[in-house]
Protein backbone atom coordinates (compact mmCIF):
# COMPACT_ATOMS: atom_id res chain seq x y z
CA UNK A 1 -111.82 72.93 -0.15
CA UNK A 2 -114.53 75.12 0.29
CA UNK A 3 -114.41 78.26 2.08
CA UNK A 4 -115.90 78.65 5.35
CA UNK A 5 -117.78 81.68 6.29
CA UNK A 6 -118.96 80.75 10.07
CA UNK A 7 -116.57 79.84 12.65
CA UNK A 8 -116.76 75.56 13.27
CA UNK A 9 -118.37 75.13 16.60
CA UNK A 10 -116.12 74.83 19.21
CA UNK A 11 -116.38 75.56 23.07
CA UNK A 12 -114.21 78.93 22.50
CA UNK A 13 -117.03 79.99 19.68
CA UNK A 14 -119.84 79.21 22.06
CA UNK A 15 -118.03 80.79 24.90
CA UNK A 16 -117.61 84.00 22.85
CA UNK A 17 -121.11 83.40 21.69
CA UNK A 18 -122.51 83.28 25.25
CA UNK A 19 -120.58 86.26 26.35
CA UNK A 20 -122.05 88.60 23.30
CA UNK A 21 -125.21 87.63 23.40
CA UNK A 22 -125.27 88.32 27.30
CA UNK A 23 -124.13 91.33 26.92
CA UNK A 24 -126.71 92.31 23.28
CA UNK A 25 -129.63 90.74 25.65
CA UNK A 26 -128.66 92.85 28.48
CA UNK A 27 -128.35 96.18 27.24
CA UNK A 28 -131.49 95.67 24.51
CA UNK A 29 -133.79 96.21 27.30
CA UNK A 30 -132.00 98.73 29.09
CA UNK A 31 -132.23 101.02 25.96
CA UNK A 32 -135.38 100.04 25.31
CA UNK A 33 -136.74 100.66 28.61
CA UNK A 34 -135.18 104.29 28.45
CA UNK A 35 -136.67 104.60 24.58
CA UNK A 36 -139.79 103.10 25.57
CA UNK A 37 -140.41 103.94 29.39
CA UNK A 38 -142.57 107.08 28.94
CA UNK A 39 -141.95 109.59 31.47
CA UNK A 40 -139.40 108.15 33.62
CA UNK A 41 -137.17 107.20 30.39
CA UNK A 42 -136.76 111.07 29.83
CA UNK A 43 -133.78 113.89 31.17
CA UNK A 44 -135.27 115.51 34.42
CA UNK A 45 -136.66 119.26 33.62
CA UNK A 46 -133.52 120.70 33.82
CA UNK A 47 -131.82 118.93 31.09
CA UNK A 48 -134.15 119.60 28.54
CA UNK A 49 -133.97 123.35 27.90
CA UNK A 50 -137.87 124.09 29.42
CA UNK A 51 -136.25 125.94 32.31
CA UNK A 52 -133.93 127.96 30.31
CA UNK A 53 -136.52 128.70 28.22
CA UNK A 54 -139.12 129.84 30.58
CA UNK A 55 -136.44 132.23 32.05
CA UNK A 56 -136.11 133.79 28.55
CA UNK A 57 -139.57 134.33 28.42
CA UNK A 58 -139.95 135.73 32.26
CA UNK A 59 -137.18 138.32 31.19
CA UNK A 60 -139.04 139.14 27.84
CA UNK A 61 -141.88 139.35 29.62
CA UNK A 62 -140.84 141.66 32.38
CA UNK A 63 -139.31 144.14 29.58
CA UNK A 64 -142.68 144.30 28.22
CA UNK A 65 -145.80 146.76 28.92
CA UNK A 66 -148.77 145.20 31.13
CA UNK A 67 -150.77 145.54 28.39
CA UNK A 68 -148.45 143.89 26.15
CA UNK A 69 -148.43 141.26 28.66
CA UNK A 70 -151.33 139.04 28.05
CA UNK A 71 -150.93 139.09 24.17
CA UNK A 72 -146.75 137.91 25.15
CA UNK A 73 -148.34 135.41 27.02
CA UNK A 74 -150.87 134.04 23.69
CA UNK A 75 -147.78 134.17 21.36
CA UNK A 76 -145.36 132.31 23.82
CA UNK A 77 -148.22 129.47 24.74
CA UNK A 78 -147.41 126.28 22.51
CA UNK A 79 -148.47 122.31 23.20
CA UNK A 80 -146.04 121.72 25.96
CA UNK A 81 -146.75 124.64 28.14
CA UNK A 82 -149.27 127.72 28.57
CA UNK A 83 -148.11 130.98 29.86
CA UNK A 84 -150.49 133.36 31.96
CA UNK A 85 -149.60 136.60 33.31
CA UNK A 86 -151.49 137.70 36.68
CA UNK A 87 -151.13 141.02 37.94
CA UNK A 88 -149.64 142.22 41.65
CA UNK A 89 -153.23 142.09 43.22
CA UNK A 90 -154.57 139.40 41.42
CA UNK A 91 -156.34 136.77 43.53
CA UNK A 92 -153.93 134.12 41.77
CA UNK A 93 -150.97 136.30 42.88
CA UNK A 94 -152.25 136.64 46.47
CA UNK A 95 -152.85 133.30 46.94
CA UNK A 96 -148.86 132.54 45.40
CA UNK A 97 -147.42 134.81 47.72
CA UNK A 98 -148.79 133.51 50.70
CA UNK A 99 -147.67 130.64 49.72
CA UNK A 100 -144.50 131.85 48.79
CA UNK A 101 -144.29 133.19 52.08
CA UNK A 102 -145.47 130.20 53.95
CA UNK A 103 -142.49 127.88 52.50
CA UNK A 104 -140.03 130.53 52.68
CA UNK A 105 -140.52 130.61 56.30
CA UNK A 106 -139.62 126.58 57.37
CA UNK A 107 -136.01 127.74 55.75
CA UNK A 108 -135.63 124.19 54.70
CA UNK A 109 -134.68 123.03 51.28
CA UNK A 110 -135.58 119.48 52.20
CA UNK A 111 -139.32 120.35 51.98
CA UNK A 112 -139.56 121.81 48.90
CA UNK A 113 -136.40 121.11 47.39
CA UNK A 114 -137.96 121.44 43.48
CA UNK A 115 -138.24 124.87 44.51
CA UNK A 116 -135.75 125.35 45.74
CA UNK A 117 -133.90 124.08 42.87
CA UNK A 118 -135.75 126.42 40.35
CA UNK A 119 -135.27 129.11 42.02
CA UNK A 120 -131.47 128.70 41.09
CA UNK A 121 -132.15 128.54 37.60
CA UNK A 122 -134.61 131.82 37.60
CA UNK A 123 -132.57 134.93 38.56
CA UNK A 124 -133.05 138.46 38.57
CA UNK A 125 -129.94 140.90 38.80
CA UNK A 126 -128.36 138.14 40.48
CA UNK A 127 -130.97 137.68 43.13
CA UNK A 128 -133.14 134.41 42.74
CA UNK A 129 -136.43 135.06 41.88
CA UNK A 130 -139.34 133.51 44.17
CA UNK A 131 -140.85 130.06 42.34
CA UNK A 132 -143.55 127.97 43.76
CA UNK A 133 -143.54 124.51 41.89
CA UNK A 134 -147.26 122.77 42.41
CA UNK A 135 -149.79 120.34 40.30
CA UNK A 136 -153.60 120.49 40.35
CA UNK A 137 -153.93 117.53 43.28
CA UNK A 138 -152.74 120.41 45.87
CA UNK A 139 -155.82 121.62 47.53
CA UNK A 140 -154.17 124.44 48.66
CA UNK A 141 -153.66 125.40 44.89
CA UNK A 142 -157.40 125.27 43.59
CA UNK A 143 -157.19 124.33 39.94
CA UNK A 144 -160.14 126.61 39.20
CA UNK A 145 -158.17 129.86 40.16
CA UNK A 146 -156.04 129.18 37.30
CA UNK A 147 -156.25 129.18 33.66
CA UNK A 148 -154.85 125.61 34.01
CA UNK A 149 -155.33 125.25 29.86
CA UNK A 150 -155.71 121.35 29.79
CA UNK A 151 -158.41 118.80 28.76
CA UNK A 152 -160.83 117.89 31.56
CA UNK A 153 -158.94 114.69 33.06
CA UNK A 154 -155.86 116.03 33.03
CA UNK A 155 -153.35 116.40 36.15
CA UNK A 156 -151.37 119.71 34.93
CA UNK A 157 -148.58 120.44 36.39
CA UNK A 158 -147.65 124.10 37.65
CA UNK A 159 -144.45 126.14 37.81
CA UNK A 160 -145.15 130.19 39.17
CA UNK A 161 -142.56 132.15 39.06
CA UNK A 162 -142.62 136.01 40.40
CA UNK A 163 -141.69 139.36 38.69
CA UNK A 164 -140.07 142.23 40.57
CA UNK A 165 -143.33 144.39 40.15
CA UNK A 166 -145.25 141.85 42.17
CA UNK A 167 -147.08 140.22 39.01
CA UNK A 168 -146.84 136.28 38.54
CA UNK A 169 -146.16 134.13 35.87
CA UNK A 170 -148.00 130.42 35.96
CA UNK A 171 -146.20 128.33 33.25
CA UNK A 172 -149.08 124.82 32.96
CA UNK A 173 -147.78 121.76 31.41
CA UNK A 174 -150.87 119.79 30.79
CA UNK A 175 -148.72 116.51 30.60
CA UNK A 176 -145.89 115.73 32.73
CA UNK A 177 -143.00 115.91 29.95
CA UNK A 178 -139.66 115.43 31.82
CA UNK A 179 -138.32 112.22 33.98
CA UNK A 180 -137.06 111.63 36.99
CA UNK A 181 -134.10 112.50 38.95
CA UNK A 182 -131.18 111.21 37.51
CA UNK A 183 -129.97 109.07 40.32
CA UNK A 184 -133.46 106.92 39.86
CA UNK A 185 -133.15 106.98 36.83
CA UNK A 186 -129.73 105.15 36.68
CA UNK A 187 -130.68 102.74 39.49
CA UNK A 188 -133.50 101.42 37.33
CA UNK A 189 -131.08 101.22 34.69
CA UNK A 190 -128.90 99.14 36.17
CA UNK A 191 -131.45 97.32 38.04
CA UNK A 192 -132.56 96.40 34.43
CA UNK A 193 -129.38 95.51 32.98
CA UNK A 194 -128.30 93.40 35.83
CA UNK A 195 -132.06 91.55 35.82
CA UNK A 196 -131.53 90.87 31.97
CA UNK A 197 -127.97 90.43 32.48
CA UNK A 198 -128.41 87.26 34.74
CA UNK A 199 -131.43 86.36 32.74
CA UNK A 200 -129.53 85.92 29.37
CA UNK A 201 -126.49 84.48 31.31
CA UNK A 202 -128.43 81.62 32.78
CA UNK A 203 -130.50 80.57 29.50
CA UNK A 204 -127.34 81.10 27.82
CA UNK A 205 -125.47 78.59 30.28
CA UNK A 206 -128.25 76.00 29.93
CA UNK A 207 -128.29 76.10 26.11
CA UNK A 208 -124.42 75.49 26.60
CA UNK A 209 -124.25 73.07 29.27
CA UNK A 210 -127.19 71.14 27.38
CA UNK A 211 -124.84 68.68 25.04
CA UNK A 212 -122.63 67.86 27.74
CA UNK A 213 -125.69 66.50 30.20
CA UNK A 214 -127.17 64.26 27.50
CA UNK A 215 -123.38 63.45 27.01
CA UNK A 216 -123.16 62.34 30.66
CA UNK A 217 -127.09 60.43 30.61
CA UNK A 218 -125.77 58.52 27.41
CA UNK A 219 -122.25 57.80 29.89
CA UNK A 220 -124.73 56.47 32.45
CA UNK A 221 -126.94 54.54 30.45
CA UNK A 222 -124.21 52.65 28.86
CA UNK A 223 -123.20 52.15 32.30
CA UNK A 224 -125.99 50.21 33.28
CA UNK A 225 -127.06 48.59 29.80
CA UNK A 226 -124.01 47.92 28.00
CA UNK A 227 -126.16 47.29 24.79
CA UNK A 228 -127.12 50.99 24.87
CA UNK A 229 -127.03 52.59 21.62
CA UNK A 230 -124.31 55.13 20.23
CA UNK A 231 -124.85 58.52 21.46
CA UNK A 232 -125.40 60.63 18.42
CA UNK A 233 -122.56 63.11 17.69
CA UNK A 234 -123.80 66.33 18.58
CA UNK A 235 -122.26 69.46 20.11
CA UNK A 236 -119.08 71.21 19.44
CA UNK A 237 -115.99 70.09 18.18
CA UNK A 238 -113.91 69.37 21.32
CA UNK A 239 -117.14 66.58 22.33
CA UNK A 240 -118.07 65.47 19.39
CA UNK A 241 -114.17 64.35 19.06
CA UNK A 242 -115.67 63.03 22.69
CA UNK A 243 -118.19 60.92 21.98
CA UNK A 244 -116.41 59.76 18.63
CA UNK A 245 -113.59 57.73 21.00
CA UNK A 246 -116.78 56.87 23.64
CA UNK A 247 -118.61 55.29 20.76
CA UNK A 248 -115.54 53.34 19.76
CA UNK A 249 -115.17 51.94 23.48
CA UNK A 250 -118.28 51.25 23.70
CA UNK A 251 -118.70 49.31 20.11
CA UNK A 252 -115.34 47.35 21.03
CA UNK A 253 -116.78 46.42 24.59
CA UNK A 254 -120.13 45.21 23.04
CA UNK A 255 -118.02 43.03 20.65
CA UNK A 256 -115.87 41.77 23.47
CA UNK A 257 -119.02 40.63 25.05
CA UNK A 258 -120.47 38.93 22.53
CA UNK A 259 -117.61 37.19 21.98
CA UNK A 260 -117.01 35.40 25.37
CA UNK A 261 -120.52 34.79 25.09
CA UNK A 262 -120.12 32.86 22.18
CA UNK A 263 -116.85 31.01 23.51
CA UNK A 264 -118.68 29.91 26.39
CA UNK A 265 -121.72 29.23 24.86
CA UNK A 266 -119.18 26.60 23.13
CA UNK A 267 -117.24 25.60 26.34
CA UNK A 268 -120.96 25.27 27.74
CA UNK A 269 -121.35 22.18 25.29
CA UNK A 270 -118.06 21.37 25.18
CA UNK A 271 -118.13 20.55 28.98
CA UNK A 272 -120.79 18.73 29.11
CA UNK A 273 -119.97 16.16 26.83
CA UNK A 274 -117.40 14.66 28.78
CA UNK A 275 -119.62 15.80 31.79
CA UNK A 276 -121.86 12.91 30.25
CA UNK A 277 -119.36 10.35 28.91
CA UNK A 278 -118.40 9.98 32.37
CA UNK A 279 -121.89 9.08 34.12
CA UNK A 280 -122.51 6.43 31.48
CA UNK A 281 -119.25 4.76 31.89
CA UNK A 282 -119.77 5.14 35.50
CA UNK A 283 -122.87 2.97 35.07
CA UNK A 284 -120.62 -0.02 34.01
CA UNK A 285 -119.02 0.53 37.70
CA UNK A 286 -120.07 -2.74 40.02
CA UNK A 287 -119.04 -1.31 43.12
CA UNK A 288 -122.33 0.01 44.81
CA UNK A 289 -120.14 2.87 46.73
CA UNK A 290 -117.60 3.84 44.73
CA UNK A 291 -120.78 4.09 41.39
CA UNK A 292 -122.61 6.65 43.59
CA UNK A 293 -119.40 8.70 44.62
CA UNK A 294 -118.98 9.34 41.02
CA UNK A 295 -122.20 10.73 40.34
CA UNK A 296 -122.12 12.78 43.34
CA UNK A 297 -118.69 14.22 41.72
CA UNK A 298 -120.20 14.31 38.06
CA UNK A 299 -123.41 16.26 39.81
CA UNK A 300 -121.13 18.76 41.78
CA UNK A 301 -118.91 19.01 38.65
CA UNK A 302 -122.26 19.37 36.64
CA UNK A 303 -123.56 22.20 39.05
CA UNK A 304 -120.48 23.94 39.06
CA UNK A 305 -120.39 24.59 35.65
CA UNK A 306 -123.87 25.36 34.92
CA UNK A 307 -123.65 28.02 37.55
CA UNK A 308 -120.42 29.20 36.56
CA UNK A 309 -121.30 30.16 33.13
CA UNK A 310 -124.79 30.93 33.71
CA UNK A 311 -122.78 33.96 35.98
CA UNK A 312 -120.01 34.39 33.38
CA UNK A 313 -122.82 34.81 30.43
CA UNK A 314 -124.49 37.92 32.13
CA UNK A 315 -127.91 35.97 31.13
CA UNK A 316 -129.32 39.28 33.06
CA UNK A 317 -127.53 41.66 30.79
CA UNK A 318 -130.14 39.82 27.98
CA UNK A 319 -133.16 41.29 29.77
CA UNK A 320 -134.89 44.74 28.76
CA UNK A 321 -135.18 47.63 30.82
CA UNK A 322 -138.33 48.46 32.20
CA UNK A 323 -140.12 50.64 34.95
CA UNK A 324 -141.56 48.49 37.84
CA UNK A 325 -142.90 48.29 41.55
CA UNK A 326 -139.62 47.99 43.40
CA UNK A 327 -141.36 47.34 46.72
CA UNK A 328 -143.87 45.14 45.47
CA UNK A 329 -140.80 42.97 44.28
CA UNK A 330 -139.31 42.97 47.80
CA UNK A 331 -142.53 41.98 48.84
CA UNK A 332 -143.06 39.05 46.73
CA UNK A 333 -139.67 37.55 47.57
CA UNK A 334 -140.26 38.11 51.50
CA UNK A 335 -143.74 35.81 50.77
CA UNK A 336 -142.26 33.10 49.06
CA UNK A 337 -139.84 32.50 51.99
CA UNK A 338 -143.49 32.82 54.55
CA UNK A 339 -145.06 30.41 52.38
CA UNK A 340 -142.24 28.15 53.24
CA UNK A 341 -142.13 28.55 56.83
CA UNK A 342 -139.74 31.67 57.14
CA UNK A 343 -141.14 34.64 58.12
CA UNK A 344 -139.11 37.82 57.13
CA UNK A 345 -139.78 41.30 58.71
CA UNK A 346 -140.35 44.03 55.69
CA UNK A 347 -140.43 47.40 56.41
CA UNK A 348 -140.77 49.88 53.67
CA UNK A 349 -142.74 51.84 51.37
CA UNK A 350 -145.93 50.31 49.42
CA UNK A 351 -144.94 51.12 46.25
CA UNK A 352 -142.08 52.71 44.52
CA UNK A 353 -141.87 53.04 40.61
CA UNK A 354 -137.75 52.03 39.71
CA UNK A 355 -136.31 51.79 36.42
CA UNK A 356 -134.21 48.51 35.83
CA UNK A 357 -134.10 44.89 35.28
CA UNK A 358 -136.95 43.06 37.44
CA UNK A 359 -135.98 39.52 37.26
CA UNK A 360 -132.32 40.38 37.27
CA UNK A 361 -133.08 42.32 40.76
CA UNK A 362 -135.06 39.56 42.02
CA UNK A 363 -131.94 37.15 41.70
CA UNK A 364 -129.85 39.19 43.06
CA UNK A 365 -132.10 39.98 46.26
CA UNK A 366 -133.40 36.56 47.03
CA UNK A 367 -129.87 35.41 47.17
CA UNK A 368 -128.88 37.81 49.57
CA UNK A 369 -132.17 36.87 51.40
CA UNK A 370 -131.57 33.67 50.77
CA UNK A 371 -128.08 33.81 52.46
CA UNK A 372 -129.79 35.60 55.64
CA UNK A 373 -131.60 32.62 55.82
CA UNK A 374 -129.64 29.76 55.59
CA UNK A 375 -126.49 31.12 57.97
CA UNK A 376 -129.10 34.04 60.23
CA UNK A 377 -131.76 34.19 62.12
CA UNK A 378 -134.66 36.57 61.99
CA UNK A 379 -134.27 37.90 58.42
CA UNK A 380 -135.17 41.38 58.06
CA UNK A 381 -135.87 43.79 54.41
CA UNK A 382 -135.75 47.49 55.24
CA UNK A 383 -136.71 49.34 52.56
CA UNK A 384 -135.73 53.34 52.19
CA UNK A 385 -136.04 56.40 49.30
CA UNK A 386 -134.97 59.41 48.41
CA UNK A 387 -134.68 61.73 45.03
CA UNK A 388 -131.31 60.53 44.44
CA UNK A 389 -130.96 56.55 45.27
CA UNK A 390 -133.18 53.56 46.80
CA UNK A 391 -131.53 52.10 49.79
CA UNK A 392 -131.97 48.26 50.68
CA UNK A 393 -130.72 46.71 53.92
CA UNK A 394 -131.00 42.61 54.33
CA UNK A 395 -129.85 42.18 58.10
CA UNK A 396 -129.95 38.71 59.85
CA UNK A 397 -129.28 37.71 63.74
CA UNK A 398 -127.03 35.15 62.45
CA UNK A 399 -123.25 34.43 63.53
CA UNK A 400 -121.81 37.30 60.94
CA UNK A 401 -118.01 37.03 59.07
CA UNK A 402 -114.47 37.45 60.46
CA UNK A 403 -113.47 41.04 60.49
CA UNK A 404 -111.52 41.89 57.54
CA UNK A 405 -113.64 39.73 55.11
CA UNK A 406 -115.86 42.20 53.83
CA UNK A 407 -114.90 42.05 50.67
CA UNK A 408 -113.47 38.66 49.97
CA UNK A 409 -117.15 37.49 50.50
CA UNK A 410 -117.78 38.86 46.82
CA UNK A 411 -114.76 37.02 45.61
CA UNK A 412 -116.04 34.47 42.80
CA UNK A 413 -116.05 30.55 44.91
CA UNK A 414 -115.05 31.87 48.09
CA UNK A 415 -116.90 30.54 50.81
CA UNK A 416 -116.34 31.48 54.88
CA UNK A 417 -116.69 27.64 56.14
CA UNK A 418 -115.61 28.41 59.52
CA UNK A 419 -118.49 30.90 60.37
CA UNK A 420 -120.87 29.64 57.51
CA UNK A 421 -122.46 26.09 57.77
CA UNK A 422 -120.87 23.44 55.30
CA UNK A 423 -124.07 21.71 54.58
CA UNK A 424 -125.56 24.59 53.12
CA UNK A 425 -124.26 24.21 49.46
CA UNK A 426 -123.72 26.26 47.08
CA UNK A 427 -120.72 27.51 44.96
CA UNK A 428 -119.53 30.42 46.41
CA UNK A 429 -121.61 32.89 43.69
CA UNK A 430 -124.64 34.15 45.52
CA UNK A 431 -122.74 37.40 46.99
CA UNK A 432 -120.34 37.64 43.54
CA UNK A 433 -123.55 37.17 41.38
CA UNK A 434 -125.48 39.77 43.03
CA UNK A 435 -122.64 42.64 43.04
CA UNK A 436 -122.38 42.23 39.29
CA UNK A 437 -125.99 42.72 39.25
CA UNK A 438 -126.32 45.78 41.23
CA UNK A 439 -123.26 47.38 39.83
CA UNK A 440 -124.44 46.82 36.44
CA UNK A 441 -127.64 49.06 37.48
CA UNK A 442 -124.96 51.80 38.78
CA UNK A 443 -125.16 50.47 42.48
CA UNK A 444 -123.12 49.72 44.88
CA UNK A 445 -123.18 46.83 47.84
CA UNK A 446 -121.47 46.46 51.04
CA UNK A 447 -121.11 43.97 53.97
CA UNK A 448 -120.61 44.46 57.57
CA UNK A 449 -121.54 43.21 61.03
CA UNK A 450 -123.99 44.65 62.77
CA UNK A 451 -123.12 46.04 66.14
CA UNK A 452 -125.25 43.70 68.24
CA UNK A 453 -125.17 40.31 66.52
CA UNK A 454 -125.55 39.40 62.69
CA UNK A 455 -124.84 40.71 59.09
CA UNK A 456 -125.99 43.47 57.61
CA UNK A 457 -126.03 43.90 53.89
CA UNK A 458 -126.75 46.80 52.32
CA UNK A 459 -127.18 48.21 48.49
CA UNK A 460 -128.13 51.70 47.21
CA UNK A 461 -129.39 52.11 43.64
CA UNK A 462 -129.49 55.56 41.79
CA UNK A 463 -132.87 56.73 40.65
CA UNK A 464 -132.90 57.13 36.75
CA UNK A 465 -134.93 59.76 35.66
């Protein structure tokens, strides 16, 4: 036996599958969004060591000489900030104490609360030293004023922070290098991995739930065409095993068909050989009366059979399936009864596509029209459709059935001659021929009495897509 080195498919291995996957598809994007999202992907400013390092250099700074100042200011200066040093009368450190002064003076930290939150990492002999926090789109901050050290184009962004001589520092990051606040930062996070999440959950579902619905279209085409092929044996273990013991029904109920078929292909001939014998030898009969009964039995005997196994063959089980104009057939059979002299009211649709067995339908609906005309009045075809079924109702004015005998009227020879008129004929298979029909498309059909006066029969057919 040869080793296996991958788990045999199985619902538990695609389960397991599912759930990994979900989870590997879910949190791919998340980290990639926070690898890949530019500036909102990255630690806000305080968590990645500018701050602390800017108060290093403010403290360095301040220990130094003015004149040592600027040249501090050259050697501290790299590609992620620029340092400038303006001194206590400076126009740049004018302009950032009034401003200093003007948003010290709401005494909010909800206006400037950057500041405000700066100002906690800057301190001075345990007194917070003032910071104003600013980019170039203020106007109250012209960008001219300052030695703003970026590219034209750029939006630099500006952190000023003030020395206890009065001098300012203006630390100018030409490129916004730190993220967001953490709290929006984890709400896109997990807005992303619960997006992703339910994205790889529901492809993951249909890719799962795929083998069991061509599982249950195979079921329902072998419920309407019992000659349907086998339904290949795909999937995991616990339906293949599945369709394994459906194929075997189905092969041993396709055998059990063609076998009656064949016995009563052979009762067929056997019964009308004596069927035969006895018309000739009723020729030999002198008696006028008594010569003509006999045919009249032989003929009902005769028509009895012939319509007994032409319903016990399934003759319409023989015919293809095909897509056709369902009203249009409804139509046709509510003509051939005008052009005999009965009119019968359709109301419908013009034209609905249906997949099925046309001539099989037919039967089955001109007998039940044909029944609304023999023992009604006033036939009637309504006609109705949805997404999910076709719904047909044959009503007639006539005399309608006993209560209770809704469903003996399908019953194969039963026939209501109380309420029905003898003279009609027939065999009692119209109703019983028609319900094998329909079912056999999936259908269903049901008898009652209408409320006024007369029966109503009705049949709903699913759509096959």
């Amino acid at each position: 036996m040869k080793p296996r080195f991958w788990p045999e498919d199985t619902l538990a291995r695609r389960f397991a599958t599912t759930i990994v996957l979900a989870i590997v598809v879910a949190l791919v994007p998340a980290l990639a969004a926070v690898r890949l999202g530019g500036v909102w992907g990255q630690p806000p400013i305080g968590e990645i060591g500018l701050l602390e390092r800017a108060n290093d250099i403010v403290r360095l700074v301040e220990a130094a000489r003015e004149q040592e100042r600027p040249a501090l200011m050259d050697a501290v200066t790299n590609a992620i900030f620029r340092a400038d040093w303006y001194p206590a009368r400076s126009v740049v450190s004018v302009m950032l104490d009034a401003a200093w002064d003007r948003r010290a003076a709401t005494s909010r930290m909800t206006d400037h609360a950057d500041d405000w939150r700066y100002m906690q990492a800057f301190k001075s002999n345990g007194q917070q030293r003032p910071v104003v926090n600013f980019s170039s789109e203020m106007r109250e901050y012209p960008r001219e004023k300052l030695h703003a050290g970026s590219p034209d184009g750029a939006n630099p962004y500006f952190l000023a922070l003030r020395l206890a001589d009065g001098s300012w520092i203006v630390f100018t990051a030409p490129h916004r290098v730190w993220g967001i606040k953490r709290q929006t930062r984890i709400g896109i996070a997990v807005a992303l991995l619960i997006l992703s999440t339910m994205a790889a959950s529901a492809i993951a579902t249909y890719q799962l739930g795929r083998p069991i619905r061509r599982f249950t279209e195979a079921v329902r085409r072998f419920g309407t065409d019992p000659r349907a092929a086998p339904i290949p044996e795909t999937g995991p273990r616990e339906l293949r095993m599945t369709i394994v013991a459906f194929n075997a029904m189905q092969g041993q109920i396709q055998k059990f068909v063609e076998d009656r078929k064949a016995m009563l292909a052979a009762i067929s001939h056997d019964l009308r050989t004596p069927l035969t014998k006895i018309r000739l030898r009723g020729e030999f009969v002198e008696d006028e009366e008594q010569r003509s009964r006999l045919f009249q039995d032989v003929a009902d005997m005769q028509a009895m059979v012939d319509s007994t196994l032409a319903f016990s063959r399934d003759d319409f089980q023989d015919e293809a399936t095909t897509t056709f104009d369902f009203a249009e057939m409804l139509r046709t059979i509510a003509d051939d009864y005008g052009d005999q002299g009965t009119e019968i009211l359709y109301d419908g649709p013009e034209h609905v596509a249906f997949q099925g067995r046309p001539f099989a339908l037919k039967r089955a609906f001109t007998n039940l029209v044909d029944n609304a005309v023999k023992y009604g009045r006033a036939p009637e075809l309504h006609f109705s459709t949805s997404e999910q079924r076709i719904v047909v109702q044959v009503k007639d004015s006539g005399p309608g059935i006993p209560a209770g005998a809704e469903e003996q009227v399908f019953a194969p020879f039963y026939r209501l001659e109380r309420s029905r008129n003898r003279a009609t004929g027939g065999v009692g298979l119209g109703l019983t021929s028609a319900r094998a029909v329909i079912r056999a498309h999936g259908g269903e059909i049901h008898v009652r009495n209408r409320p006024t006066a007369g029966l109503e029969v009705e049949v709903a057919l699913p759509v096959l897509r």
